[in-house]
Protein backbone atom coordinates (compact mmCIF):
# COMPACT_ATOMS: atom_id res chain seq x y z
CA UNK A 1 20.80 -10.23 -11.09
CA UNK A 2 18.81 -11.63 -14.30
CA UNK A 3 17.01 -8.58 -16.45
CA UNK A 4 13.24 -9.60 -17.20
CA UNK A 5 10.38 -8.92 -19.73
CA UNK A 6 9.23 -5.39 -18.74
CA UNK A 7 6.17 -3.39 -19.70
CA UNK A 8 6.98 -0.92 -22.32
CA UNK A 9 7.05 2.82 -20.43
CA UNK A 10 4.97 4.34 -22.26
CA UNK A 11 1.94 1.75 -21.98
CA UNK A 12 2.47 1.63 -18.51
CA UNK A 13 2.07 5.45 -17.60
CA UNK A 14 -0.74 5.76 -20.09
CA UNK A 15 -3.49 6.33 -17.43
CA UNK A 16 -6.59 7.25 -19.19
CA UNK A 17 -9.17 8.77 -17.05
CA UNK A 18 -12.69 8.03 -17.06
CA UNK A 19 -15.29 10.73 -16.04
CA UNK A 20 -18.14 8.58 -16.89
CA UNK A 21 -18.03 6.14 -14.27
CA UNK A 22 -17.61 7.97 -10.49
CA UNK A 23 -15.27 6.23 -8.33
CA UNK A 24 -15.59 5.58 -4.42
CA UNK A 25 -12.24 3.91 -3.34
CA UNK A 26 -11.92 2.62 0.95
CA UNK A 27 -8.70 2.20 1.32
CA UNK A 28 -7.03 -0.33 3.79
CA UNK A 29 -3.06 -0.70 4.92
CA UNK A 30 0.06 0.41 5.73
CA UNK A 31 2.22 3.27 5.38
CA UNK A 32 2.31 2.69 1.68
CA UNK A 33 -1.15 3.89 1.10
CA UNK A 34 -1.48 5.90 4.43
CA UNK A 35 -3.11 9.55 3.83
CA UNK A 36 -2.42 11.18 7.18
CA UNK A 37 -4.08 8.42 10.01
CA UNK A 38 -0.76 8.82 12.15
CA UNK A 39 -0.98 12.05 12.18
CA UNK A 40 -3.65 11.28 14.85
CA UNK A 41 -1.72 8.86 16.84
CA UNK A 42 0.91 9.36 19.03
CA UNK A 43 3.18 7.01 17.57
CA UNK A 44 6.65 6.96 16.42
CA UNK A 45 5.79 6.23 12.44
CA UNK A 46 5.13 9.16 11.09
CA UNK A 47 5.57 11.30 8.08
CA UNK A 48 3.64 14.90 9.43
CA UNK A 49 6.91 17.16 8.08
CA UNK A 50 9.17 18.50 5.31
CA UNK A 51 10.57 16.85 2.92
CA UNK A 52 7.42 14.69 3.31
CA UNK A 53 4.90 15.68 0.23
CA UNK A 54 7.58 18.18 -1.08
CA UNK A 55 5.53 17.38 -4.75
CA UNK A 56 2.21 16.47 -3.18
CA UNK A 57 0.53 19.57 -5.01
CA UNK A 58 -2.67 19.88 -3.55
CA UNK A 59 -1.01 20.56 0.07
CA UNK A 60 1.54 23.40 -2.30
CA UNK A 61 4.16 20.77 -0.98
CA UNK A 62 3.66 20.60 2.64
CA UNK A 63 3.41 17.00 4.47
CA UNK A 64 0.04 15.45 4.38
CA UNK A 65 0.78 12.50 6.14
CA UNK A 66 1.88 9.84 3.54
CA UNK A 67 5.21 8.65 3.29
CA UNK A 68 6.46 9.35 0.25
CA UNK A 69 7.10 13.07 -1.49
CA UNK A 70 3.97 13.24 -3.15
CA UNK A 71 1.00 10.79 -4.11
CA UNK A 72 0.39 7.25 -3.37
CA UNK A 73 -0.31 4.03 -5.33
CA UNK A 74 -3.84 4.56 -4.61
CA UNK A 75 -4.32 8.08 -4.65
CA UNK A 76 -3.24 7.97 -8.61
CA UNK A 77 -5.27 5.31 -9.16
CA UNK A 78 -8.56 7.20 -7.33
CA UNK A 79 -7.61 10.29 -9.97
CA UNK A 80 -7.46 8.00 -12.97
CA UNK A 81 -10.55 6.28 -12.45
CA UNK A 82 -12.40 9.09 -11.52
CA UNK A 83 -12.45 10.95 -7.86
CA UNK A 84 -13.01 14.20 -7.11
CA UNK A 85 -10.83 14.00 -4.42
CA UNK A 86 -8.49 11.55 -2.31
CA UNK A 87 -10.61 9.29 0.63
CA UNK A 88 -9.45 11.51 4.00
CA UNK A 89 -7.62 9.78 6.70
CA UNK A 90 -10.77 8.51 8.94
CA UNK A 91 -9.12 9.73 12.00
CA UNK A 92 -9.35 13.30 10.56
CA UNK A 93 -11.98 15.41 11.67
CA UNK A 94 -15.19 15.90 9.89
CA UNK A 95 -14.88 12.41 7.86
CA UNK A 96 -17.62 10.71 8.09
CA UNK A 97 -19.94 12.12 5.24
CA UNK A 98 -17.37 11.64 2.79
CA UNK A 99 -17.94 7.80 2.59
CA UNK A 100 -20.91 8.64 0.22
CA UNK A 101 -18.42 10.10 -2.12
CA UNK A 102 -14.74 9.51 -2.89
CA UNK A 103 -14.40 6.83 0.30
CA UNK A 104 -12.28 7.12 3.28
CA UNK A 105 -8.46 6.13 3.56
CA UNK A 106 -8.15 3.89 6.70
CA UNK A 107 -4.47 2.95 6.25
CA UNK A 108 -1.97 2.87 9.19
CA UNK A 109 1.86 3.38 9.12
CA UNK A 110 3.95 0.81 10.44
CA UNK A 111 0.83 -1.30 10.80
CA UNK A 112 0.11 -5.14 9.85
CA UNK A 113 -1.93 -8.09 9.29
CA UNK A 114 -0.80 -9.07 13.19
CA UNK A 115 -2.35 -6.82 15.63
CA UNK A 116 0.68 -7.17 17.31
CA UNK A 117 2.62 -5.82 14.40
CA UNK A 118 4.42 -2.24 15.05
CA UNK A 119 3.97 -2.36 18.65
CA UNK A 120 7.71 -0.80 18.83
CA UNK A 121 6.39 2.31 17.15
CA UNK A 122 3.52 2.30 20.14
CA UNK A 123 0.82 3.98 17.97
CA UNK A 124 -0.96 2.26 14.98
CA UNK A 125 -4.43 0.96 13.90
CA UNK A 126 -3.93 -2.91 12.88
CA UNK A 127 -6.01 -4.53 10.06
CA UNK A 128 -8.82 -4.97 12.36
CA UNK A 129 -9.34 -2.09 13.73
CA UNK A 130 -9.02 -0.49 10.71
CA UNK A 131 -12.08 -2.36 9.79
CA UNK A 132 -13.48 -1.01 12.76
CA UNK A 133 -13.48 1.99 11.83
CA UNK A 134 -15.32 1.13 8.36
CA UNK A 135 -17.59 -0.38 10.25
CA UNK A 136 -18.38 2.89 11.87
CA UNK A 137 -18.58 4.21 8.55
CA UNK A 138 -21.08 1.85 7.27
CA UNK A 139 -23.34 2.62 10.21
CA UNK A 140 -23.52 6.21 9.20
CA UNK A 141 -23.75 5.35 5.52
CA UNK A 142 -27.03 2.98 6.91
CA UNK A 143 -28.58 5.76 9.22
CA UNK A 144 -28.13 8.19 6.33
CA UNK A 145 -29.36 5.68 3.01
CA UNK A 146 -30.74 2.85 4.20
CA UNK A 147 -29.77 -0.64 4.47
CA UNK A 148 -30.65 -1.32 1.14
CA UNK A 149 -28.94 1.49 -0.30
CA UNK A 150 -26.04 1.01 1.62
CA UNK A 151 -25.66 -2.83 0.21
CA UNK A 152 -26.07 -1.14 -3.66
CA UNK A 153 -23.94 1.76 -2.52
CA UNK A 154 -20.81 -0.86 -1.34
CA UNK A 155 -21.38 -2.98 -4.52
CA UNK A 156 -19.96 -0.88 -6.50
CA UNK A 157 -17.23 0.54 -4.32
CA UNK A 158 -13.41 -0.55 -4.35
CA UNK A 159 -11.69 -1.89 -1.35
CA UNK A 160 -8.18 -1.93 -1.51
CA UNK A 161 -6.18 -3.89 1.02
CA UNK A 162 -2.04 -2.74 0.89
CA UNK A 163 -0.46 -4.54 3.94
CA UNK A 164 1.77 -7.29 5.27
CA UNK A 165 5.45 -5.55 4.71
CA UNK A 166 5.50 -4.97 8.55
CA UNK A 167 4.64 -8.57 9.90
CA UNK A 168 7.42 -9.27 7.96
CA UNK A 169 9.80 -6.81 8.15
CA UNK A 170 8.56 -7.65 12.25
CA UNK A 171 9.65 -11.58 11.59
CA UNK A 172 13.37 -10.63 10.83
CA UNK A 173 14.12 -8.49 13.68
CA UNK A 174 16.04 -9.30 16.54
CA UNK A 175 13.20 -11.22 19.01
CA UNK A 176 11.96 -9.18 21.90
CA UNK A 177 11.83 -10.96 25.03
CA UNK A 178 8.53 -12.45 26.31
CA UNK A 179 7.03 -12.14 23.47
CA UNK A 180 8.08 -15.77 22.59
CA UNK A 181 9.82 -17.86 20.11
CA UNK A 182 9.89 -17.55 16.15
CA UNK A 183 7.65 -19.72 14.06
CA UNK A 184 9.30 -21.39 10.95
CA UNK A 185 8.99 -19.24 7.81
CA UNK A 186 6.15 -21.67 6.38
CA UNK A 187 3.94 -21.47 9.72
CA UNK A 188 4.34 -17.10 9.86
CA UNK A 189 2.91 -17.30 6.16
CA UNK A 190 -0.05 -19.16 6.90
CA UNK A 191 -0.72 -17.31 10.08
CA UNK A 192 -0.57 -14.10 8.15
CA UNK A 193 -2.72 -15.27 5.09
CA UNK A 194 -5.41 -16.94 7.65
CA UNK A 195 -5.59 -13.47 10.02
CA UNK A 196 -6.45 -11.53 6.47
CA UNK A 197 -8.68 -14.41 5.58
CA UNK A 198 -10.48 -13.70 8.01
CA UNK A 199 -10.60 -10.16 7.79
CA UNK A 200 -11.19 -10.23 4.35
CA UNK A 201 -14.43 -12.34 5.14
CA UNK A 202 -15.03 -9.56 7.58
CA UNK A 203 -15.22 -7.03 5.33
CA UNK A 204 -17.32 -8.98 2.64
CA UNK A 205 -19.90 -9.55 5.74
CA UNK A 206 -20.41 -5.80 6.04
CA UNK A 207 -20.93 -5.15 2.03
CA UNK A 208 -17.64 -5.30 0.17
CA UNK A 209 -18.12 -6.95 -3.26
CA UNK A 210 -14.73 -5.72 -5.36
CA UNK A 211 -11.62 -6.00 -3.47
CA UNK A 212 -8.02 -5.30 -4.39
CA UNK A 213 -4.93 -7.40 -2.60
CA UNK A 214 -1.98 -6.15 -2.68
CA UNK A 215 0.70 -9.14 -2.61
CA UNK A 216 3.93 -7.91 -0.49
CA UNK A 217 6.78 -6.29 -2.39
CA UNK A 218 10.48 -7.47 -2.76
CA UNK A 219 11.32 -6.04 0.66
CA UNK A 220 15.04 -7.72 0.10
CA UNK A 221 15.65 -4.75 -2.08
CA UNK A 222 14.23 -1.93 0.10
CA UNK A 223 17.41 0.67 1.23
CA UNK A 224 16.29 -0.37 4.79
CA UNK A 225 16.57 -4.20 4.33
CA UNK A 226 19.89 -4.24 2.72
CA UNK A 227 21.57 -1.72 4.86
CA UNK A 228 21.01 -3.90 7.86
CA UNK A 229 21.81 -7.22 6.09
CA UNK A 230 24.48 -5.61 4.38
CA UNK A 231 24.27 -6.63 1.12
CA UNK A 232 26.07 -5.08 -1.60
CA UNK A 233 24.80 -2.72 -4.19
CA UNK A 234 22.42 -3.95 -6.76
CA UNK A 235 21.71 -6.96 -5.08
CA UNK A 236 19.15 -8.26 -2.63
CA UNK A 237 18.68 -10.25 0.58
CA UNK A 238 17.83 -13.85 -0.94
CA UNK A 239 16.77 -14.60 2.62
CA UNK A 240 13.54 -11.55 3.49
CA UNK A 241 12.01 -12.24 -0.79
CA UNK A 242 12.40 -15.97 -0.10
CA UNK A 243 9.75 -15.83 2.58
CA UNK A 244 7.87 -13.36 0.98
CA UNK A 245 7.17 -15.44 -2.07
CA UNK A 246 6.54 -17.82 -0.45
CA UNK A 247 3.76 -15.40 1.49
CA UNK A 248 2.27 -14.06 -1.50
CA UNK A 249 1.70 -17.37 -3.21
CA UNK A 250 -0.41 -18.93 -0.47
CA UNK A 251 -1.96 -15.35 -0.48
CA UNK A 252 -2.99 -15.63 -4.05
CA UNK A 253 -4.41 -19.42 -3.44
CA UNK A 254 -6.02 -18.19 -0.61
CA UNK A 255 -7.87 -15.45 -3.01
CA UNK A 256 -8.57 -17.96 -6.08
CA UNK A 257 -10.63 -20.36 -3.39
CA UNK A 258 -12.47 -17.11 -2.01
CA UNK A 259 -13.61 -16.41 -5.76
CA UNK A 260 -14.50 -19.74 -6.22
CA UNK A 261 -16.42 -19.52 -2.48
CA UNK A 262 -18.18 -16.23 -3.36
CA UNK A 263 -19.02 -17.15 -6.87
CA UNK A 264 -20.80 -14.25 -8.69
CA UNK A 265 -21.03 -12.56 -5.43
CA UNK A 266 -17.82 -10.96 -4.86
CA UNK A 267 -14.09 -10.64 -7.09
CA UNK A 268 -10.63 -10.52 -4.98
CA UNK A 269 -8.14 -9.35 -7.44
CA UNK A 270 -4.42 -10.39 -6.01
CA UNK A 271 -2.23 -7.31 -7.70
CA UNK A 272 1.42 -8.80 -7.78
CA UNK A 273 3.45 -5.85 -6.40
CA UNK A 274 6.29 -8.12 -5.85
CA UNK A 275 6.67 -8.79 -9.64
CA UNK A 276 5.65 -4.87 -10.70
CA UNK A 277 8.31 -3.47 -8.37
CA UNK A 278 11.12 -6.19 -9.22
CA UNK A 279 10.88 -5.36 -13.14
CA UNK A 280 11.23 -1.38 -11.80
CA UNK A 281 14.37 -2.26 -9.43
CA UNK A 282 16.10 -4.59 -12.26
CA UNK A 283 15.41 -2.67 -15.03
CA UNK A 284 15.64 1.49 -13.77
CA UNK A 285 17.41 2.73 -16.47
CA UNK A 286 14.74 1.69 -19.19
CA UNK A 287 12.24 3.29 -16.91
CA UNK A 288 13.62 6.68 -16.63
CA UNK A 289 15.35 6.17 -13.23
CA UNK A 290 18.79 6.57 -12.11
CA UNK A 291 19.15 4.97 -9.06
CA UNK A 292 17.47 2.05 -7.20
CA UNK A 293 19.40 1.29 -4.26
CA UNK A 294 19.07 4.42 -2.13
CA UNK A 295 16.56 6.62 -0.78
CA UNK A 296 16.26 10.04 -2.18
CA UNK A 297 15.85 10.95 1.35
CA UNK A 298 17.80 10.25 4.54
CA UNK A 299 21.28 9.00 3.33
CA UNK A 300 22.29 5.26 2.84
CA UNK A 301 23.11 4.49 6.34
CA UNK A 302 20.99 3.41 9.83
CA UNK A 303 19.04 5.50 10.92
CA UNK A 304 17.53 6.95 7.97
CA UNK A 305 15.90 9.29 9.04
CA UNK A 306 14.03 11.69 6.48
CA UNK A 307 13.18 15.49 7.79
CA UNK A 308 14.40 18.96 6.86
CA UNK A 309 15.71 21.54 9.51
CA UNK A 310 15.86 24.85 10.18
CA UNK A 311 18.76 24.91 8.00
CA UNK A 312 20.56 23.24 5.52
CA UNK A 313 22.96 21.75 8.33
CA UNK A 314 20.57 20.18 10.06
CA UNK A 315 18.38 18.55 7.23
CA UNK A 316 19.10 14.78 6.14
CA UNK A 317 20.79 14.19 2.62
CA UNK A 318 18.06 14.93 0.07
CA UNK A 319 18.70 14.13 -3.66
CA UNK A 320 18.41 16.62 -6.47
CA UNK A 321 16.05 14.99 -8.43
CA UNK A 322 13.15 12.66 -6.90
CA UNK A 323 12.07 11.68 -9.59
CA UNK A 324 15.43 10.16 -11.08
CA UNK A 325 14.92 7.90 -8.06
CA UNK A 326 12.77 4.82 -7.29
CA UNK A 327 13.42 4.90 -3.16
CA UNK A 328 11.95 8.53 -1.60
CA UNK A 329 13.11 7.02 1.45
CA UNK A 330 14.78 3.69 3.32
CA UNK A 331 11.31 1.73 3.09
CA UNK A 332 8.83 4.01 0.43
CA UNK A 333 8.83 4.16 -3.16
CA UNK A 334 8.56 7.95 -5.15
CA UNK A 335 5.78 9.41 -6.89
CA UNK A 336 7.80 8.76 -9.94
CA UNK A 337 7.86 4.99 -8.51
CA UNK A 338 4.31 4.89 -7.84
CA UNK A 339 2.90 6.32 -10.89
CA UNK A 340 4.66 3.52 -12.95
CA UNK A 341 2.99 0.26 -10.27
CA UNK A 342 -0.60 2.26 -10.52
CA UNK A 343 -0.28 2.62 -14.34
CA UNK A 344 0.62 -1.30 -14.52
CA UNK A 345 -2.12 -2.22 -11.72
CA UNK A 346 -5.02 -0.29 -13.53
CA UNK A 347 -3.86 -1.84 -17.12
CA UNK A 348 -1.88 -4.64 -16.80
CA UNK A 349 -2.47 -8.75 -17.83
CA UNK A 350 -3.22 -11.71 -15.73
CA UNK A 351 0.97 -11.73 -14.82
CA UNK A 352 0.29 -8.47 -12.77
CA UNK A 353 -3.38 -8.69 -11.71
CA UNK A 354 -5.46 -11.67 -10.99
CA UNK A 355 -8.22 -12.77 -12.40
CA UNK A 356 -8.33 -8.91 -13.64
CA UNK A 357 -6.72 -5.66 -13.61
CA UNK A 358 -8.05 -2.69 -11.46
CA UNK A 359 -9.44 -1.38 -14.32
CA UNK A 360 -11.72 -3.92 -15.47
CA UNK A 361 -12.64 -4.75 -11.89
CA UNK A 362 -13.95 -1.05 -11.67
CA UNK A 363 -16.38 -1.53 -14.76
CA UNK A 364 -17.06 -4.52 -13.73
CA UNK A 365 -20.83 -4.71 -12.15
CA UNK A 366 -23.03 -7.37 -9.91
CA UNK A 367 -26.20 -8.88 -11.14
């Protein structure tokens, strides 16, 4: 595989805070960003115990809910640019007042774009019912501030969108019956990009001005992925990153005409995860890691499976050190992982964030 131009280490993890500014973060997705929602569900995709959050430290190491071993691309970047706290899952209890400060996580593991997307793991809130769910939120923001405070409240608040790795890790399993025929790989990636189109517009209609999408990641080099396709160590399936390319191009098109649409009105950054977690997988040494093609957790083999037992025994391979890792487990990156994407999100160029970083896009204000 070809080594390319990398991000020197230490300007990547250089995440300066800003207490001046505060920061109200809703966060949309998958189990990438997920804070807990499946803890609600009864659904096979979940992440409610040990080694799950083993270095989360405000849970002292006990599983929140997310699906890695401690904090989230978004939850670092909420703490860098100012929260007082991470957005609760909205299915917790007791949620709804904390719209009006830090936000409200309304992720979904093993969720998609395509409400039909997860349906194996039964339980799951899709894109648009996660919306839903805002839009419950909005209606107590509105009873509680206003309308017009409401509109000024959402203006400056960030919406972060972190989904699509399902619909198509979905496309390249075997097809269940009756649920018909595969599509080509060019008409899946316009179906997916027009169903968040549209949700995307959804969300604008109900007050979102600043919006971050997340492009999908090299999924050909996910543990998982090249496992089943087995393909040798250090390299990737050609086959699952071809498609998804292809995906988050028409993704980012679709975003450029929505800015040029919405004008002064609204900014859709496209944050290219693909290209922030390839320069990570090819070039782990320089970036502190010592292994990128297994999971810290749950072995190298089908079925993966991450949990600790009542004893040693009967726990799942678990490596010594996490954070010498980039994989936690067959599908989710580490902490260590994550802090490196959120320091190159928040800070990055044009290469990694488009038309700007998450940074600027948080300082940035509407006339």
């Amino acid at each position: 595989m070809e080594i390319s131009i990398f991000y020197p280490i230490l300007f990547i993890i250089q995440l300066r805070v800003l207490p001046s500014f505060s920061f109200t973060s809703f966060v949309f997705g998958d189990s990438l960003v997920d804070a807990g929602n499946n803890d609600y569900l009864f659904t096979l995709s979940k992440a409610d115990s040990p080694p799950y959050g083993i270095g989360f430290l405000p849970s002292g190491g006990k599983p929140t809910g997310r699906f890695t071993n401690g904090r989230t691309v978004s939850d670092i970047i909420g703490q860098v640019l100012g929260a007082t706290s991470f957005p609760p899952p909205c299915l917790a209890p007791n949620t709804a007042s904390n719209a009006i400060h830090d936000g409200i996580n309304y992720a979904s593991g093993a969720s998609g774009i395509l409400d039909q997307t997860g349906l194996l793991f039964i339980g799951r809130l899709s894109l648009k019912e996660q919306i839903g769910y805002f839009s419950k939120s909005r209606s107590y923001m509105v009873n509680l501030m206003g309308e017009k405070n409401t509109s000024e409240f959402l203006k400056k608040a960030m919406f972060s969108i972190t989904i699509g790795s399902n619909d198509v890790l979905n496309y390249f399993q075997p097809p269940i019956p009756y649920f018909g025929d595969k599509v080509s790989p060019e008409v899946f990636q316009d179906f997916m990009v027009s169903n968040l189109t549209t949700q995307l517009k959804r969300l604008h209609y109900l007050g979102a001005r600043k919006f971050v999408i997340a492009g999908v990641g090299p999924l050909g080099c996910i543990p998982y992925v090249r496992a089943t396709h087995l393909i040798p160590d250090r390299e990737c399936s050609m086959e699952v990153n071809l498609l998804v390319r292809g995906y988050n191009k028409k993704l980012q098109e679709a975003l450029d005409r929505l800015n040029k649409d919405k004008g002064y009105e609204a900014v859709f950054v496209y944050s290219n995860s693909y290209e922030v977690f390839r320069r990570i997988i090819l070039n782990y040494h320089q970036y502190g890691f010592e292994n990128a093609d297994g999971p810290c957790c749950g072995g190298y083999f089908p079925p993966f499976v991450c949990y600790k037992g009542k004893n040693a025994n009967a726990s799942s391979a678990l490596c010594n050190n996490r954070a010498k890792y980039v994989f936690w487990d067959a599908y989710h990156p580490t902490e260590a992982a994550n802090l490196i994407i959120a320091g190159q999100l928040l800070d990055g160029g044009r290469d990694v964030c488009h038309p700007m970083n998450i940074r600027q896009l948080h300082l940035h204000s509407f006339n």
